[in-house]
Every structure is written in C-alpha cells, then in structure tokens.
Protein backbone atom coordinates (compact mmCIF):
# COMPACT_ATOMS: atom_id res chain seq x y z
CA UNK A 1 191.28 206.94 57.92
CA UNK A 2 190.39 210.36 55.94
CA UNK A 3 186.91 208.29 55.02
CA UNK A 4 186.04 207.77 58.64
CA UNK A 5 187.24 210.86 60.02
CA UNK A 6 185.12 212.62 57.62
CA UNK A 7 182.06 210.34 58.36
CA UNK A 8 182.28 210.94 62.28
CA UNK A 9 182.75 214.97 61.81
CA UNK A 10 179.74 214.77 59.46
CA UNK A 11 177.63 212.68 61.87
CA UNK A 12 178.16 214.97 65.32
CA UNK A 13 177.27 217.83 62.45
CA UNK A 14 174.25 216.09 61.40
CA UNK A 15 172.78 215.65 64.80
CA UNK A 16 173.31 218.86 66.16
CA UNK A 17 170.71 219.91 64.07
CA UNK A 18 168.79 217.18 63.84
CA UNK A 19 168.41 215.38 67.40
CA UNK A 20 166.21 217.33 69.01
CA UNK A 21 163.27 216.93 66.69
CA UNK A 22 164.47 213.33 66.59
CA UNK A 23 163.70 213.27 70.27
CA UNK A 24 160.27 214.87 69.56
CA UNK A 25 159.54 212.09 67.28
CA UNK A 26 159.99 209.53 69.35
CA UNK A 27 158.06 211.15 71.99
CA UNK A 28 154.56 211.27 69.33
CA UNK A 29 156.01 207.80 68.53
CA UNK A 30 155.36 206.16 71.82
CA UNK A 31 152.42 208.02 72.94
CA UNK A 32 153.83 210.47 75.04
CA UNK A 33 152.93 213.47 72.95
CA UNK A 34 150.70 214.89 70.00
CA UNK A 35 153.58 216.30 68.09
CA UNK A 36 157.01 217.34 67.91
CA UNK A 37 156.10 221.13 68.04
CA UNK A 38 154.82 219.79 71.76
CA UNK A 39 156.96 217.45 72.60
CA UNK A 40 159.73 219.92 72.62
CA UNK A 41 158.29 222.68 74.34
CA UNK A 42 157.08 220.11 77.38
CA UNK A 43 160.68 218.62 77.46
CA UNK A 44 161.99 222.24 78.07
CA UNK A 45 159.26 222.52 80.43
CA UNK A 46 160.31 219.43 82.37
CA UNK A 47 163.78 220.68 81.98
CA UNK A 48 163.22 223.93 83.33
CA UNK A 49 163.85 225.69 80.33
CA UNK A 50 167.38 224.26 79.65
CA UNK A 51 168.39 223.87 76.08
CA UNK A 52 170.55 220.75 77.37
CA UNK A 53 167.42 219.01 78.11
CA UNK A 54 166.75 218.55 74.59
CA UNK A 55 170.02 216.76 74.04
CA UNK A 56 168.92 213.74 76.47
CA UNK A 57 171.13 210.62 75.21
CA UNK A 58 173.29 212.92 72.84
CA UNK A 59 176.25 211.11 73.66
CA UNK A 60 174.72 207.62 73.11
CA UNK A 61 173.71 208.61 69.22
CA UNK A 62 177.26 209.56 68.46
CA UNK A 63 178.49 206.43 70.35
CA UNK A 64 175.88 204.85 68.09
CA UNK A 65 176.49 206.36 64.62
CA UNK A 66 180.13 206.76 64.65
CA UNK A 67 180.89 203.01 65.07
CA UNK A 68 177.80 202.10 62.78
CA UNK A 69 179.03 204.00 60.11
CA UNK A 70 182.87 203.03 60.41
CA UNK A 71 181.26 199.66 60.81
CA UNK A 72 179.43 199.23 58.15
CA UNK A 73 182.00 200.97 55.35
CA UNK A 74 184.61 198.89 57.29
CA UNK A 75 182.71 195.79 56.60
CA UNK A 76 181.33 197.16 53.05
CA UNK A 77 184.74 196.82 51.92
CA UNK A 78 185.90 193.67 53.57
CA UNK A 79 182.77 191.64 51.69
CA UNK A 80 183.32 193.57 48.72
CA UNK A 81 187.13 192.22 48.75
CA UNK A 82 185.86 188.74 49.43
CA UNK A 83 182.96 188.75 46.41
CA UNK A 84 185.80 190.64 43.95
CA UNK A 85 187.96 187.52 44.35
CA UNK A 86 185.03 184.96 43.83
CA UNK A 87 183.89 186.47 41.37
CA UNK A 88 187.37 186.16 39.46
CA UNK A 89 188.25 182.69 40.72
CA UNK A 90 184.44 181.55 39.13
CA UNK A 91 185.12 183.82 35.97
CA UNK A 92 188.77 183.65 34.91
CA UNK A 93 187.58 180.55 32.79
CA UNK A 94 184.67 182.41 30.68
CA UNK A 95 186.69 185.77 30.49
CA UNK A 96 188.47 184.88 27.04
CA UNK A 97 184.96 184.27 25.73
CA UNK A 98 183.26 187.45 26.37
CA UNK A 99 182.98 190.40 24.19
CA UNK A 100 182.14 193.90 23.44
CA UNK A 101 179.05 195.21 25.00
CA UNK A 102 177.76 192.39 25.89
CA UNK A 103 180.90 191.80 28.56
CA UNK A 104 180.13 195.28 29.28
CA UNK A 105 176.94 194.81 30.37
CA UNK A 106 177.30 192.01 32.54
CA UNK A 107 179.91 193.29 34.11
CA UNK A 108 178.00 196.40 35.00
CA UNK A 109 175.12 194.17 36.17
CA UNK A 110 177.45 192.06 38.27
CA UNK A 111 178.84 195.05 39.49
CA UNK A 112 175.94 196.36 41.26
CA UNK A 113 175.02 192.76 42.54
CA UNK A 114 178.37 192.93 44.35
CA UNK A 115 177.59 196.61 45.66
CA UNK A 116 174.62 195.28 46.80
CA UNK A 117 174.95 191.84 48.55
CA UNK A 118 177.72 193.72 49.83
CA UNK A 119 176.41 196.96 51.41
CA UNK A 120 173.73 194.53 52.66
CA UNK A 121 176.07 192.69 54.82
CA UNK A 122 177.94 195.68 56.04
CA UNK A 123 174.69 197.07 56.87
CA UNK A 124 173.66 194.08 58.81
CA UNK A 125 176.44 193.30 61.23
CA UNK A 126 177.01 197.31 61.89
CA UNK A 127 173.17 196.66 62.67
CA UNK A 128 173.63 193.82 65.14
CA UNK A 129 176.68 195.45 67.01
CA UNK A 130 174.99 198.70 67.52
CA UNK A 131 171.82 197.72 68.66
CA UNK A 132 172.14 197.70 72.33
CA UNK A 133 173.25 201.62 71.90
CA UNK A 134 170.17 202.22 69.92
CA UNK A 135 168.07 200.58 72.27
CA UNK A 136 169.87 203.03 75.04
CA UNK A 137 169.43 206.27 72.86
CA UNK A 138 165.76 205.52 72.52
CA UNK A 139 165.00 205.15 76.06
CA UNK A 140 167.19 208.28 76.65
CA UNK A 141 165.47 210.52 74.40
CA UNK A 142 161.98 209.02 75.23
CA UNK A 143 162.15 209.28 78.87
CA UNK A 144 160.94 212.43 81.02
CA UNK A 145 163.59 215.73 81.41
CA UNK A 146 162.36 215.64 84.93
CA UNK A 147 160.61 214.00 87.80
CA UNK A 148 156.89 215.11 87.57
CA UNK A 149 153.49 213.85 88.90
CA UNK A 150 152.52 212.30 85.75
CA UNK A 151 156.10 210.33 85.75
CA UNK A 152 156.84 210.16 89.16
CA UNK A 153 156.57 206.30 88.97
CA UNK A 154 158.91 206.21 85.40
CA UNK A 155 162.02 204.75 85.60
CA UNK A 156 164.46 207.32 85.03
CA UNK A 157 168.05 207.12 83.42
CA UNK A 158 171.17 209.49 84.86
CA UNK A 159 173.38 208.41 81.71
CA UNK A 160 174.13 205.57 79.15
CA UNK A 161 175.60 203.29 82.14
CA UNK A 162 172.80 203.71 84.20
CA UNK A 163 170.86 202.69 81.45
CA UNK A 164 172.21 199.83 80.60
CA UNK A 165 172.51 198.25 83.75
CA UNK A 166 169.15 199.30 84.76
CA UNK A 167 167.95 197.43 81.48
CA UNK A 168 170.20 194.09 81.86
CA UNK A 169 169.21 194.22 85.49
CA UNK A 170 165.16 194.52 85.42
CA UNK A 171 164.69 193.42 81.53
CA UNK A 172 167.67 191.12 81.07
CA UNK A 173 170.37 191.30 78.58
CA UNK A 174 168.21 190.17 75.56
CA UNK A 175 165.93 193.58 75.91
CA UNK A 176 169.10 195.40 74.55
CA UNK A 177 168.55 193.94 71.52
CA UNK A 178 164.34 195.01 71.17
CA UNK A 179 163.38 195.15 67.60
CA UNK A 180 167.10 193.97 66.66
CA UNK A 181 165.20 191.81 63.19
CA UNK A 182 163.09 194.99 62.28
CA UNK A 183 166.22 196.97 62.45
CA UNK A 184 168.39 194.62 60.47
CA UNK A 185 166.13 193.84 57.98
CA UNK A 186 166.04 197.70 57.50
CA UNK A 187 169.12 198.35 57.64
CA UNK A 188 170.50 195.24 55.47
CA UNK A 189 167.64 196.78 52.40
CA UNK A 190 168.93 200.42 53.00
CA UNK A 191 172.75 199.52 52.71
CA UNK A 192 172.17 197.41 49.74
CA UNK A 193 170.40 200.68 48.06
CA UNK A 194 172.90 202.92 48.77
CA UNK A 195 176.03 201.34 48.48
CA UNK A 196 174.67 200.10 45.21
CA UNK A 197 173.73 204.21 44.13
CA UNK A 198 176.88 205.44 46.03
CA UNK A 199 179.26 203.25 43.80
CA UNK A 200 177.05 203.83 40.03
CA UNK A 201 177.46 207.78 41.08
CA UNK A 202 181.11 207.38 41.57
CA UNK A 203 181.82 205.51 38.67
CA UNK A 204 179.59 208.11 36.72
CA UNK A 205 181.57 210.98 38.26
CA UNK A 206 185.20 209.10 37.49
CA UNK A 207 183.83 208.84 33.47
C-alpha cells in the first residue's frame, strides 16, 4: 500500500511539471504545430490566456498512470511469485549438485531472466487495460483549447466521458484501442529493462 501510494503522489508530481510540454509534443506530433515553444503559446491563445487550458485531459493522464503503474507492479509481483515457484519445483532436483560460484552465477543470471519475463508481463497487461485512457488523453491534449475558424469543423471533447462516447459512437469501440500492439510491444521491452535494473540496483544497495 506504502509502494502505491508513493507511486500515485509521485506521478500527479511528475505531470504537473511535465504535461504541458507533453501536450506541445503531441501537437508537433500530429501536425498541428512547428514546435512545442508554439504549440503552447497558440493553446493559450485559443484558451484565452488561461493557464488551465494547458492542462486539457489532465485528469485522464492521472486516471491513466495511476492504475498503469499500480497495475503493472501489482502484476510484476504476481508473475514474479508464479516464476519463483517454477523455478523451484524444476530446480529442487539439481540444487544438491550445484556449487560455489558457479551456483552463484546462475542464479544471478536466472535472476534477472525472472525480473525480466516478469516486468514484461506486468508491463503488458497494465498496457492493454489502460489503453482506451491513453487513447482519450491523446485526443484531449491534441484537440483545439477553443472553437476557431481553422477548427470550427473539429470534433471537440467537453471531458473524458464525452470522449469516449463520442469515440465508441462515431469510431466504434475498437478505436479505443489505436496503436494498442505499438504500445504493448513498448511497453512489454521497457518493463522488462527496468524491472530487470530496478531489482540488480536493489540487491546492490541491500549488499
């Protein structure tokens, strides 16, 4: 509970600062602008000069990253549990035969493997649950601040619920899940990576 409380207080931190040029990315991303230097300044301009308007689809990110990253440490741990007991339901037979640093070092190496395949799968399904939000957020932040003559023919979002039934109902419910195999594969490579780093630190840091 301490682990995820931590983790949400540290995400809403994190994108405070970070979200609006996040939103300015997106913006050069898909066209809309050169860069984020003018991205931001024409969303405040479309905003009328309201620092909210910078914060389009806030709400949805933190909906977004909170469950993703209780998700994925949630489900981190539960594969990790299930690999630890393979692991010594395959190896209880060959444990009496192992020594010194050779045990040592396979046991390290196996170690990581388990970090691994296991941040990969947390990664994954925290990935597959969360992508509708995602999808939400970017249209959110991507969309105009306001109704001008260059967008007066967008399709504009009030809020996350607007947004999502606007989606399922012109789109259909499998646009919610857009680039849901780019995303995975992502996010399956970067869990495996970190988990893998996050656990050789902390046993480092325990020695």
């Amino acid at each position: 509970r301490v682990t995820m409380f931590c983790s949400a207080t540290a995400d809403v931190v994190y994108w405070v600062v970070r979200f609006p040029f996040e939103t300015g990315k997106k913006r050069v991303q898909v066209g809309r602008d050169p860069s984020t230097a003018s991205a931001l300044k024409r969303i405040l301009k479309e905003g009328g000069g309201r620092p909210q308007a910078l914060y389009a689809g806030w709400r949805t990110v933190l909906w977004r990253d909170v469950p993703y990253d209780a998700l994925e440490f949630g489900f981190y741990e539960l594969s990790r549990q299930v690999i630890t007991r393979y692991r010594r339901r395959q190896g209880s037979g060959d444990a009496t035969n192992a020594k010194g640093a050779g045990k040592a070092k396979s046991e390290s190496s196996e170690d990581d493997l388990e970090s691994a395949l296991a941040g990969a799968v947390g990664a994954l399904v925290a990935a597959v649950i969360t992508t509708p939000l995602d999808v939400v957020r970017t249209r959110l932040m991507t969309q105009p601040a306001g109704v001008t003559d260059l967008y007066k023919n967008a399709v504009l979002y009030s809020g996350v619920g607007d947004c999502l039934q606007k989606i399922v109902c012109t789109e259909g419910v499998s646009a919610l899940f857009s680039g849901l195999r780019e995303r995975a594969l992502i996010a399956s490579i970067g869990g495996a990576i970190w988990f893998t780093a996050y656990e050789r630190l902390s046993l480092g840091h325990a020695d």
